[in-house]
C-alpha atoms as a PDB file:
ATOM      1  CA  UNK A   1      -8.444  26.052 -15.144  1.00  0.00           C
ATOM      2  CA  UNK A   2      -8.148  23.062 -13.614  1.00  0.00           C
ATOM      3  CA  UNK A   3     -10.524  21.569  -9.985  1.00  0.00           C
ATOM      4  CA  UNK A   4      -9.485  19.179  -7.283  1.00  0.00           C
ATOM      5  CA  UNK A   5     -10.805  15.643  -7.871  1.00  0.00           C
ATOM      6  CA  UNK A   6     -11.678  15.243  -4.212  1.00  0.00           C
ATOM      7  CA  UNK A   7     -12.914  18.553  -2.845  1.00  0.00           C
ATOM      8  CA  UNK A   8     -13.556  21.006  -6.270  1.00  0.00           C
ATOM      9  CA  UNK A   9     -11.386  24.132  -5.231  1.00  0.00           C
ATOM     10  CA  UNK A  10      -9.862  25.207  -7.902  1.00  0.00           C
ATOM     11  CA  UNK A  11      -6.202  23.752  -8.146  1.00  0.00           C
ATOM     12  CA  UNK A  12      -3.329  26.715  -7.789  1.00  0.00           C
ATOM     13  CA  UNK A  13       0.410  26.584  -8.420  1.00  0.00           C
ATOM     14  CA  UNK A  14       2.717  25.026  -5.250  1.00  0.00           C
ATOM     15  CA  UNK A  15       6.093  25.958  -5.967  1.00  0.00           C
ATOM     16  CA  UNK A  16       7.037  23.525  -8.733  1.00  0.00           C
ATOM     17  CA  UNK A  17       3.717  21.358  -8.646  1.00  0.00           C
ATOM     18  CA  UNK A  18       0.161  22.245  -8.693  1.00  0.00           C
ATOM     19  CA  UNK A  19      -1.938  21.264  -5.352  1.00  0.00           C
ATOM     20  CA  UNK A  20      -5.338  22.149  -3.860  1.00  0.00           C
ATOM     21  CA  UNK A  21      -5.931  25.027  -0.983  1.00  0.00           C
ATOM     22  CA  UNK A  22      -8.157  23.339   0.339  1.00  0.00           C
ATOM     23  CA  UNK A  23      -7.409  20.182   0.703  1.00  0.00           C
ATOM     24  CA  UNK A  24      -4.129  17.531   0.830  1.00  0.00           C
ATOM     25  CA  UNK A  25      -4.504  16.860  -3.172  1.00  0.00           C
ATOM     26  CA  UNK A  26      -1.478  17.481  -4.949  1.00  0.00           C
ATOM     27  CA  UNK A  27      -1.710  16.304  -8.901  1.00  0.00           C
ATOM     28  CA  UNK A  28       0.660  13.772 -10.090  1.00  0.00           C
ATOM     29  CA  UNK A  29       2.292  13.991 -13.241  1.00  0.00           C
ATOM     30  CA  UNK A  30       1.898  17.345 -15.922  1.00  0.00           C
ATOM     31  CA  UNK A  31      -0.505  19.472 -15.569  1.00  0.00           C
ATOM     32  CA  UNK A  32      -0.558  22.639 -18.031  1.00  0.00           C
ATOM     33  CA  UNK A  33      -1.174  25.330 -16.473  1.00  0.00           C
ATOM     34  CA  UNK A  34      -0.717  29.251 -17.772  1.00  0.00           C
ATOM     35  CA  UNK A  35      -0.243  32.119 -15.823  1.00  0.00           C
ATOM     36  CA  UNK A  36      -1.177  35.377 -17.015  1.00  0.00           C
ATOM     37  CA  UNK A  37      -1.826  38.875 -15.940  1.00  0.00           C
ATOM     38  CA  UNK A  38      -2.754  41.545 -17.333  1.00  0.00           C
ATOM     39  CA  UNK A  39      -1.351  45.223 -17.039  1.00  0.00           C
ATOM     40  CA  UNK A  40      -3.526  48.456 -17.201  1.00  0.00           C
ATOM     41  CA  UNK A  41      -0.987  50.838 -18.633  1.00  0.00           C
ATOM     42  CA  UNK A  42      -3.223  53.826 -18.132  1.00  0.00           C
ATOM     43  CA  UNK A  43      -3.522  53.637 -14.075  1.00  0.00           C
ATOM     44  CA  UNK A  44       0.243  54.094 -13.624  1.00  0.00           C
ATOM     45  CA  UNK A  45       1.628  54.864  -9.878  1.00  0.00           C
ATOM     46  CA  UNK A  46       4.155  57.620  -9.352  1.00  0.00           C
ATOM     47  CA  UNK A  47       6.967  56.616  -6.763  1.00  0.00           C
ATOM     48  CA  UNK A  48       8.636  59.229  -5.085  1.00  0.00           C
ATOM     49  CA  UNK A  49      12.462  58.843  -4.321  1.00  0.00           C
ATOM     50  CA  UNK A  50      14.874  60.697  -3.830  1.00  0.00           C
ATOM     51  CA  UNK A  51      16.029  64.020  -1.500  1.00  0.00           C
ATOM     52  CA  UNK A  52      14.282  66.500  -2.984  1.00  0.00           C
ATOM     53  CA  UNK A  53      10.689  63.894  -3.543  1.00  0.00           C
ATOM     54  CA  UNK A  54       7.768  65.489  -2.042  1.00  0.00           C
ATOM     55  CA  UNK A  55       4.656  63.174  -1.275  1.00  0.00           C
ATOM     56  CA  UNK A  56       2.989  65.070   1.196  1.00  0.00           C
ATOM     57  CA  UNK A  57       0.533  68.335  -0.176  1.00  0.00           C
ATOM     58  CA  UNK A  58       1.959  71.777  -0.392  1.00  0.00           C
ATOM     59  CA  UNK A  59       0.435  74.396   0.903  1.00  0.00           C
ATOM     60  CA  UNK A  60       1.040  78.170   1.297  1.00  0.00           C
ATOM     61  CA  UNK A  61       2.745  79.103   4.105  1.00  0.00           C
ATOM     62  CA  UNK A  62       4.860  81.823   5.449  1.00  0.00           C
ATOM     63  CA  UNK A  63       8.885  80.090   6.342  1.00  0.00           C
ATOM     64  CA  UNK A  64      10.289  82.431   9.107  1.00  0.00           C
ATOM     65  CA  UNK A  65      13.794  81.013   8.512  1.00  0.00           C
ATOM     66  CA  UNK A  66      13.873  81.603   4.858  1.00  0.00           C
ATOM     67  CA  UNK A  67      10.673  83.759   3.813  1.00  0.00           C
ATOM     68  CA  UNK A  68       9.769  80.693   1.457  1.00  0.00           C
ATOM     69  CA  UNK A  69       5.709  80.832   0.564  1.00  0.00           C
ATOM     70  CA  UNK A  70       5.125  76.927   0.498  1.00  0.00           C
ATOM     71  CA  UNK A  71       5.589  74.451   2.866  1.00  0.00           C
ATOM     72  CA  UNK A  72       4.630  70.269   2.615  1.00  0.00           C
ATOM     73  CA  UNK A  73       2.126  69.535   5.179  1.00  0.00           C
ATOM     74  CA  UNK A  74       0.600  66.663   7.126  1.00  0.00           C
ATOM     75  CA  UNK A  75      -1.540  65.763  10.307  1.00  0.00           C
ATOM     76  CA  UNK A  76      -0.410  63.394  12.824  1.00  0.00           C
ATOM     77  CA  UNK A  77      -2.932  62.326  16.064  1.00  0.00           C
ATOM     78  CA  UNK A  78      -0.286  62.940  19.193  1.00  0.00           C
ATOM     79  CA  UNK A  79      -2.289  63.065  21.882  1.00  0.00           C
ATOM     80  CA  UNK A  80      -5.292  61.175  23.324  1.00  0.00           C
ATOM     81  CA  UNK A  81      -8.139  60.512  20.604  1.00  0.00           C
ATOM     82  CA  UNK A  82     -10.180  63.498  22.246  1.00  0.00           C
ATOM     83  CA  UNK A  83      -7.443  66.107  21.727  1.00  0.00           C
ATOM     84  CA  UNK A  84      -7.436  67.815  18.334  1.00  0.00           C
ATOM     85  CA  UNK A  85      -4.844  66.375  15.971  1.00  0.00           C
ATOM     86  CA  UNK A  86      -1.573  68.472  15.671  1.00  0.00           C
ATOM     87  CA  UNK A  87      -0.080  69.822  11.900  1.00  0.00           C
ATOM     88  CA  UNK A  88       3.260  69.700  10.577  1.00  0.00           C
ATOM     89  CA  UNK A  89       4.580  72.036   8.095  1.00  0.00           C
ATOM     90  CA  UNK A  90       7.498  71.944   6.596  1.00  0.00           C
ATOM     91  CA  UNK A  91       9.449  74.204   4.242  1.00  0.00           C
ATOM     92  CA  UNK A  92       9.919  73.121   0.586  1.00  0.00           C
ATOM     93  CA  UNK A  93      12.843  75.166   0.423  1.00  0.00           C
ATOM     94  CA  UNK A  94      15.087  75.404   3.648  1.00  0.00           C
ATOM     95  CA  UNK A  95      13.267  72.446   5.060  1.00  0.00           C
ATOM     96  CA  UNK A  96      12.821  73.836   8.334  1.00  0.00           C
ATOM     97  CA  UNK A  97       9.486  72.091  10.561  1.00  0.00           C
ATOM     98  CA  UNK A  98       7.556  73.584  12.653  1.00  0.00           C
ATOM     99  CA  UNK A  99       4.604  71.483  14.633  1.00  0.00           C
ATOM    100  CA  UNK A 100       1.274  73.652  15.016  1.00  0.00           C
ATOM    101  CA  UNK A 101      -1.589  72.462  17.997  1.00  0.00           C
ATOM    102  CA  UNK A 102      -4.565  73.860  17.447  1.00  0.00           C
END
């Protein structure tokens, strides 16, 4: 780790050369400096892609189009911030949506 001679903020990379934040300083000549960062392999994120990706819950729910049990669900504020919030459901397997206000 290396410090700015003039203001002591810790000197990061600038594209090619190594500089202060803080300041104007930019360091003249080599300065070694290693990068590193280090991977948790156990907290691993999921992405979702594709068609048939759900990343909304499932729920049960009763399709009328297609007599399918579960539907994806979410809540969505579309009124004013007084009204109650309305609910979306829609069918994992015809896809069919259907907006509920409670």
């Amino acid at each position: 780790m290396e410090f700015c001679p003039k203001c002591g903020a810790i000197l990061m990379m600038k594209t090619s050369r190594v500089g202060c934040p803080k300041c104007s300083y930019v360091a003249k000549g080599k300065v070694c400096m290693e990068m590193k960062e280090e991977v948790d392999e156990k907290n691993n994120v999921r992405v979702a892609c594709g068609k048939d990706a759900t990343v909304n819950p499932v729920t049960d729910w009763d399709c009328h189009a297609c007599g399918s049990k579960k539907a994806e669900f979410w809540i969505r504020q579309m009124r004013s911030g007084d009204e109650p919030e309305s609910k979306f459901y829609k069918c994992v397997k015809c896809g069919k949506t259907v907006r509920v206000d409670d």
